[in-house]
N, C-alpha and C. Protein backbone atom coordinates (compact mmCIF):
# COMPACT_ATOMS: atom_id res chain seq x y z
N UNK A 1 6.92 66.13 -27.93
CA UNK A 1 6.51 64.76 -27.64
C UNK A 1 7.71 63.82 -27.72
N UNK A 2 8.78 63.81 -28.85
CA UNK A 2 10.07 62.67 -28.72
C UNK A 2 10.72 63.50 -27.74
N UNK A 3 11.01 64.25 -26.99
CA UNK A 3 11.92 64.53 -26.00
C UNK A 3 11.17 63.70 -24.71
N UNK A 4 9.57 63.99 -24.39
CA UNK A 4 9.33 62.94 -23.70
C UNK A 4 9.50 61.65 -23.77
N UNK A 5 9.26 61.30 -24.84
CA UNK A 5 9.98 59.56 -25.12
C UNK A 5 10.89 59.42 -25.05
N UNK A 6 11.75 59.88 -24.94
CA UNK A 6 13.54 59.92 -24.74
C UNK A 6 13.81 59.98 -23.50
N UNK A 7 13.26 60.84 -22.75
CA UNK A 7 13.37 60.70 -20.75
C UNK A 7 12.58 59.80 -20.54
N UNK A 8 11.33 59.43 -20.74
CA UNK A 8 11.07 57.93 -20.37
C UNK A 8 11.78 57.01 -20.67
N UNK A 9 12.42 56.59 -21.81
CA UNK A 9 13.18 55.62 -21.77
C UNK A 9 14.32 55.55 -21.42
N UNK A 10 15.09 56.79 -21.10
CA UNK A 10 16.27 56.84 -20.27
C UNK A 10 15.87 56.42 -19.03
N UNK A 11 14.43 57.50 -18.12
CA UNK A 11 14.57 56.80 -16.75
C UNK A 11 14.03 55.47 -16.68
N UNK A 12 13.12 54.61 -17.85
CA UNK A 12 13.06 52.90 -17.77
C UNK A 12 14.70 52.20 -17.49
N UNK A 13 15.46 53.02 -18.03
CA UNK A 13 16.72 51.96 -18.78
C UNK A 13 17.95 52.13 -17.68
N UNK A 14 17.40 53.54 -16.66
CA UNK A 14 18.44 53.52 -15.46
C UNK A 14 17.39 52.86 -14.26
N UNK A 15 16.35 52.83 -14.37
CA UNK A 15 15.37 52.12 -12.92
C UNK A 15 16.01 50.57 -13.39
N UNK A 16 16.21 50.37 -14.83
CA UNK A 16 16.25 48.90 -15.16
C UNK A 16 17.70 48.28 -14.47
N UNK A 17 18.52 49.23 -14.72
CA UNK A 17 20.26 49.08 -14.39
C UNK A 17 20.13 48.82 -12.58
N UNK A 18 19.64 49.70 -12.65
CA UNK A 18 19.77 49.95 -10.81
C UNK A 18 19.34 48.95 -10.36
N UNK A 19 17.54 48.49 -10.90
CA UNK A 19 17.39 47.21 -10.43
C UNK A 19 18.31 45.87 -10.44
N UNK A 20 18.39 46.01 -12.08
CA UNK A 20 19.34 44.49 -12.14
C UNK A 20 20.95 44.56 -11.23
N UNK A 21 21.11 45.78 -10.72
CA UNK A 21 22.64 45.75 -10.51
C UNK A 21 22.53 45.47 -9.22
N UNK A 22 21.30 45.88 -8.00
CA UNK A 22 21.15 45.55 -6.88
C UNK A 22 20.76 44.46 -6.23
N UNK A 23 20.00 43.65 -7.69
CA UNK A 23 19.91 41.98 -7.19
C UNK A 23 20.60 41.47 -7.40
N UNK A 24 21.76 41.55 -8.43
CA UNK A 24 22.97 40.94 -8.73
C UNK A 24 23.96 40.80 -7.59
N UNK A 25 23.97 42.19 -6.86
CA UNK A 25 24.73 42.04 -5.73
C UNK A 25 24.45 41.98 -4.59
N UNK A 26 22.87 41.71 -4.38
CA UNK A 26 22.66 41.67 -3.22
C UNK A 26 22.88 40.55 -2.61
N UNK A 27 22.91 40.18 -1.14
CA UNK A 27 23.36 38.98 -0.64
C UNK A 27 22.60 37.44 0.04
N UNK A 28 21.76 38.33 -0.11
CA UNK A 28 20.74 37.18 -0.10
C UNK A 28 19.81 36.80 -1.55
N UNK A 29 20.17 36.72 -2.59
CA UNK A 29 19.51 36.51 -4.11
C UNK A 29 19.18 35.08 -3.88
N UNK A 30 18.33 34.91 -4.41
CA UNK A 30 18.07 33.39 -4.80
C UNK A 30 17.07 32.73 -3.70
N UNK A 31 17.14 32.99 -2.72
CA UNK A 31 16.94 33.08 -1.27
C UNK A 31 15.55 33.36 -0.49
N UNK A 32 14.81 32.43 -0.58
CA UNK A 32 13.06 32.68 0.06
C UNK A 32 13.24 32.25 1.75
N UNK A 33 13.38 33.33 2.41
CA UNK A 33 13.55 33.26 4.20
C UNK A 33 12.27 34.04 4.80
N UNK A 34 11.90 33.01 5.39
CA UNK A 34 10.56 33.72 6.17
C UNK A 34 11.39 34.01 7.46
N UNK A 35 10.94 35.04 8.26
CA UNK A 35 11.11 35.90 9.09
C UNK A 35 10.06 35.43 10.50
N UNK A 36 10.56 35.44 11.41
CA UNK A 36 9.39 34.88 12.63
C UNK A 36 10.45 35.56 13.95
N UNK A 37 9.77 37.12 14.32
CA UNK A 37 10.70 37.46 15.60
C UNK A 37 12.06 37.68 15.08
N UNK A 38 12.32 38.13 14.11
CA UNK A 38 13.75 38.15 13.78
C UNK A 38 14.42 36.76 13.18
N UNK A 39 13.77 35.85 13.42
CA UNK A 39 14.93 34.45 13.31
C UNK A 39 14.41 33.96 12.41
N UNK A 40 15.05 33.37 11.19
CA UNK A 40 14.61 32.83 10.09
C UNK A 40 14.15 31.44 10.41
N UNK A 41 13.41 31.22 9.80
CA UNK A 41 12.66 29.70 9.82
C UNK A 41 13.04 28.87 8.56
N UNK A 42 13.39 27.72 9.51
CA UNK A 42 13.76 26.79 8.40
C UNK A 42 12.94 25.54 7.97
N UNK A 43 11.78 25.36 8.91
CA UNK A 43 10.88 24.31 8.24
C UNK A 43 9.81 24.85 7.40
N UNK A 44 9.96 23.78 6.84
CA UNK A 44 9.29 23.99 5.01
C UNK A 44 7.62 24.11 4.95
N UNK A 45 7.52 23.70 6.38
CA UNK A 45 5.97 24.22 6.54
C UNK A 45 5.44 25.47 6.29
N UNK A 46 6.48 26.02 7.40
CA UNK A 46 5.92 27.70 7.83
C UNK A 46 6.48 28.37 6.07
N UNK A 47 7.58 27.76 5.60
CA UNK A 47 7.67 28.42 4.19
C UNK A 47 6.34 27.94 3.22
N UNK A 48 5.91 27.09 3.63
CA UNK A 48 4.56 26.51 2.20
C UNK A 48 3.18 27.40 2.90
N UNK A 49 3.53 27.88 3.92
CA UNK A 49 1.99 28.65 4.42
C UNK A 49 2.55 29.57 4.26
N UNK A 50 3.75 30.39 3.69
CA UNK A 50 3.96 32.24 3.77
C UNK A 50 3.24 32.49 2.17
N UNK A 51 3.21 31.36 1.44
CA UNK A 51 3.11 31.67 -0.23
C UNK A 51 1.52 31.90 -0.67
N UNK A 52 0.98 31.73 0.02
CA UNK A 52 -0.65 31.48 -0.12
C UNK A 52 -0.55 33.78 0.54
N UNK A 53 -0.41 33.61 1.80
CA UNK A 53 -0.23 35.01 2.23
C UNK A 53 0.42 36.13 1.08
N UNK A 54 1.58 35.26 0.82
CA UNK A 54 2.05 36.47 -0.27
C UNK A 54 1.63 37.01 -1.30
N UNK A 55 0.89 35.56 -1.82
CA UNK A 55 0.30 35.74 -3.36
C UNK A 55 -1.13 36.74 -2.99
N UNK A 56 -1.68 36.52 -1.51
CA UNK A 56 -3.20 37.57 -1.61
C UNK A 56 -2.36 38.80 -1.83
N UNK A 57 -1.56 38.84 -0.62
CA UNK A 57 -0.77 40.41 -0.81
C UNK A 57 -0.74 41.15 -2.30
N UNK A 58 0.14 40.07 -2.56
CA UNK A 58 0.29 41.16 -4.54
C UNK A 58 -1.05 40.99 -4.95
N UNK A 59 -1.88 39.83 -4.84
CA UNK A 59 -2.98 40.48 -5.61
C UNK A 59 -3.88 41.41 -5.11
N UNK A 60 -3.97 41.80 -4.07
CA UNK A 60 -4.66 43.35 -3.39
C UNK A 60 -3.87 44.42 -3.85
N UNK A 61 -2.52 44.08 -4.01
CA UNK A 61 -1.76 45.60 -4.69
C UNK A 61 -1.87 45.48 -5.77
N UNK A 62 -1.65 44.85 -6.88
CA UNK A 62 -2.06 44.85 -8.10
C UNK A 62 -3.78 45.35 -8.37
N UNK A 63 -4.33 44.91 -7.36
CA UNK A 63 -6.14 45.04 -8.13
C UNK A 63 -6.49 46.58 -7.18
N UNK A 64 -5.38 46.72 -6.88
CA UNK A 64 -5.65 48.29 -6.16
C UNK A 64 -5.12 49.16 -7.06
N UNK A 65 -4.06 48.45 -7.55
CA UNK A 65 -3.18 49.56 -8.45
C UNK A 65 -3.51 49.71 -9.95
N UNK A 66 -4.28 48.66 -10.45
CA UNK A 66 -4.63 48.94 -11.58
C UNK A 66 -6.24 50.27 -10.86
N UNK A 67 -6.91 49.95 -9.80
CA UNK A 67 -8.39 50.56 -10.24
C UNK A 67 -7.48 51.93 -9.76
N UNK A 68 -6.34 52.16 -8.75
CA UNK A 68 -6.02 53.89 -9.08
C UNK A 68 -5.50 54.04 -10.47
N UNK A 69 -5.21 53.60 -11.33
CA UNK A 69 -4.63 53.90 -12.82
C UNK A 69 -6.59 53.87 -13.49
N UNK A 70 -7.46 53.15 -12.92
CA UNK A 70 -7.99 53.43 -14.06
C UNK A 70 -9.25 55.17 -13.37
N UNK A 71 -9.11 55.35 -12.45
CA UNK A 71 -9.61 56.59 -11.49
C UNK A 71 -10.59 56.55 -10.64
N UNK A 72 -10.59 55.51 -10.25
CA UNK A 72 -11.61 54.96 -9.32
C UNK A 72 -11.03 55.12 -7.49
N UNK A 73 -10.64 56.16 -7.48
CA UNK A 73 -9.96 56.40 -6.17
C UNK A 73 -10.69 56.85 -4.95
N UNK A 74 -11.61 57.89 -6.05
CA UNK A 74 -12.96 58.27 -5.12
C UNK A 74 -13.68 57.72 -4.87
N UNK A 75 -14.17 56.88 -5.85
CA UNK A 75 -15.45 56.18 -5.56
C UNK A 75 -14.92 54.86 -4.18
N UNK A 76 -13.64 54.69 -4.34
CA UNK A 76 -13.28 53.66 -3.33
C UNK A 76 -13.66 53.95 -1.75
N UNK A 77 -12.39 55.74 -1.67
CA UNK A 77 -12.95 56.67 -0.60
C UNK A 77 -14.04 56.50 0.21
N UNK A 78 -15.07 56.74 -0.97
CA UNK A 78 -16.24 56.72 -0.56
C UNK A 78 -16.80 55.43 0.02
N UNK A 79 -16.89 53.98 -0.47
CA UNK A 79 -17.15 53.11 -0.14
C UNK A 79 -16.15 52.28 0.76
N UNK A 80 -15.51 53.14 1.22
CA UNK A 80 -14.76 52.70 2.55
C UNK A 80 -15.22 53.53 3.90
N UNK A 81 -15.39 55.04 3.69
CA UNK A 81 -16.22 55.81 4.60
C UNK A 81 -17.81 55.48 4.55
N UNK A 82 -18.52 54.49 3.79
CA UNK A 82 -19.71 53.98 4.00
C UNK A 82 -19.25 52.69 4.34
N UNK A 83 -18.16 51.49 4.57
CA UNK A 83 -18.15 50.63 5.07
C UNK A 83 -18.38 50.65 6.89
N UNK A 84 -17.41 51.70 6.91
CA UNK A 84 -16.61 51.74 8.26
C UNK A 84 -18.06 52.92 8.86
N UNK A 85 -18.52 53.30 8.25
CA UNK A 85 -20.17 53.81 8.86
C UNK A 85 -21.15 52.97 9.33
N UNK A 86 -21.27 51.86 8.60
CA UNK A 86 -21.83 50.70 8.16
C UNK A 86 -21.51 49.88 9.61
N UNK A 87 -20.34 49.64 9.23
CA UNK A 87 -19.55 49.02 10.42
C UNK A 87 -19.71 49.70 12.12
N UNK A 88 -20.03 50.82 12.06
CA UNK A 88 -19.83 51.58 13.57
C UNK A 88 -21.40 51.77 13.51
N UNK A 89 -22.30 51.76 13.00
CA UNK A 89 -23.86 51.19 13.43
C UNK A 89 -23.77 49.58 13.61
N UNK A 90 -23.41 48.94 13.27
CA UNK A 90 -23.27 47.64 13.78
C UNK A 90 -22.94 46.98 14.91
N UNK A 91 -21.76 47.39 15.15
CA UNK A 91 -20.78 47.24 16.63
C UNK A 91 -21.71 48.56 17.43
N UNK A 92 -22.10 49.45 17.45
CA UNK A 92 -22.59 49.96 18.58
C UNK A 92 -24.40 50.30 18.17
N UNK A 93 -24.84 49.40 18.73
CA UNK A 93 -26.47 49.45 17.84
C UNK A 93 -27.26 50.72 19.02
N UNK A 94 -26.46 50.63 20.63
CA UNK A 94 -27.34 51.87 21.42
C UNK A 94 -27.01 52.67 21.11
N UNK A 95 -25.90 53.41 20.27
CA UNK A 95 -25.43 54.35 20.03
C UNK A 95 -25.60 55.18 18.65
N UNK A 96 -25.93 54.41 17.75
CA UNK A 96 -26.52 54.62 16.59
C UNK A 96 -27.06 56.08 16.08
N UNK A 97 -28.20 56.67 16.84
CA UNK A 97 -28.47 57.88 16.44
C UNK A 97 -27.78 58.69 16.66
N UNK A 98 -26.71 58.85 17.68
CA UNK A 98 -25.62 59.54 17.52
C UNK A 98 -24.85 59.33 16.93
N UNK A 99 -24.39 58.48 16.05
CA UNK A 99 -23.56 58.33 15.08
C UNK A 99 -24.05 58.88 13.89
N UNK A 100 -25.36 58.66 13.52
CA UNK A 100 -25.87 59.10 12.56
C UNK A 100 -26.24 61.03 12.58
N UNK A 101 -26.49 61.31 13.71
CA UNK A 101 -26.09 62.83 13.53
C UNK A 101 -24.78 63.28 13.52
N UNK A 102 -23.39 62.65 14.14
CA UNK A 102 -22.23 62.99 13.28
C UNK A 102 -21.94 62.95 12.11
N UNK A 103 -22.69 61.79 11.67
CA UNK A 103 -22.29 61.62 10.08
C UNK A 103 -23.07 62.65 9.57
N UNK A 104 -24.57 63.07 9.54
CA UNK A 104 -24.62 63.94 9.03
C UNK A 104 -24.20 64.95 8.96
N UNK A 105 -24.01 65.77 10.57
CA UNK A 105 -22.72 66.95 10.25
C UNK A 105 -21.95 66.88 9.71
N UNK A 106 -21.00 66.04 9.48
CA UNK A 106 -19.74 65.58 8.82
C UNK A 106 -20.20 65.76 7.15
N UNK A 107 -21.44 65.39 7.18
CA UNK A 107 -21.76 65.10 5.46
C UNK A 107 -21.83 66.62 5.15
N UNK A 108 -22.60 67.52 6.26
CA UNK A 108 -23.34 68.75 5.61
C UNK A 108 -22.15 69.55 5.52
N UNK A 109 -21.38 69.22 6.27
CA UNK A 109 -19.93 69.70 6.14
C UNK A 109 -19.04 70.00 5.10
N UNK A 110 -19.12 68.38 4.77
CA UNK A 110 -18.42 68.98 3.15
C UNK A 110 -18.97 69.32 1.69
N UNK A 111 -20.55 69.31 2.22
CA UNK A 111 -21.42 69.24 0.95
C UNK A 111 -21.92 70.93 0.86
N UNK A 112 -21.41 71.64 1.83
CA UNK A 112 -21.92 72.88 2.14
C UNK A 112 -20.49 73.74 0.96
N UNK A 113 -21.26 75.26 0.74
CA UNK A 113 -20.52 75.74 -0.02
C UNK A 113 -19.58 76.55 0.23
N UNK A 114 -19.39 76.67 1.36
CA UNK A 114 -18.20 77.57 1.98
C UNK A 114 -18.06 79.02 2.28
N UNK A 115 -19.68 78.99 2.05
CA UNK A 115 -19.58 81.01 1.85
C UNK A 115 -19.67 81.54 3.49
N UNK A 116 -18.80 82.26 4.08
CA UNK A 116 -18.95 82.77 5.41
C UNK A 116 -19.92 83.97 5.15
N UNK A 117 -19.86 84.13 4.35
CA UNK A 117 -20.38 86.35 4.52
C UNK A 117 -22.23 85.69 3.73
């Protein structure tokens, strides 16, 4: 167990170096440039509307990244393949019972036990 605590904190203390040594020298530090087609933008508008965007961003990766740390990966899976099910009876309402017998093949599919013989 202390040999693991000892490589964790070696690789914290070189991710830490590497980080601090690559913002130190990188060349744009300090520096908030929004991007539009390649060409940076310099009115303070389009910079006061990127911050509202950015901040959802991290908070969808953060509230994603804590529920894979806490193991909720499947259950997500799952309620994304019942959204987007959800969703394709909606957008195609004549088509429906055929969707719904793919899904069930699809379901019996993986719910089946695999025995050929």
């Amino acid at each position: 167990m202390e040999h693991k605590r000892k490589l964790i904190t070696k690789v914290l203390i070189v991710g830490g170096v590497i980080a601090m040594l690559s913002y130190l020298f990188h060349p744009g530090v300090g520096q908030l440039s929004v991007m539009i087609n390649g060409e940076p933008v310099a009115e303070p508008l389009a910079r006061f509307a990127a911050i509202p965007t950015l901040l959802v961003i991290l908070l969808i990766t953060s509230l994603l990244t804590v529920l894979l740390f806490l193991g909720v990966g499947v259950l997500m899976f799952l309620a994304a393949m019942l959204f987007a099910f959800a969703v394709c009876v909606i957008i195609a309402p004549y088509f429906w019972p055929v969707l719904v017998i793919i899904f069930l093949v699809i379901a019996l599919m993986a719910f089946s036990n695999g025995n050929k013989g």
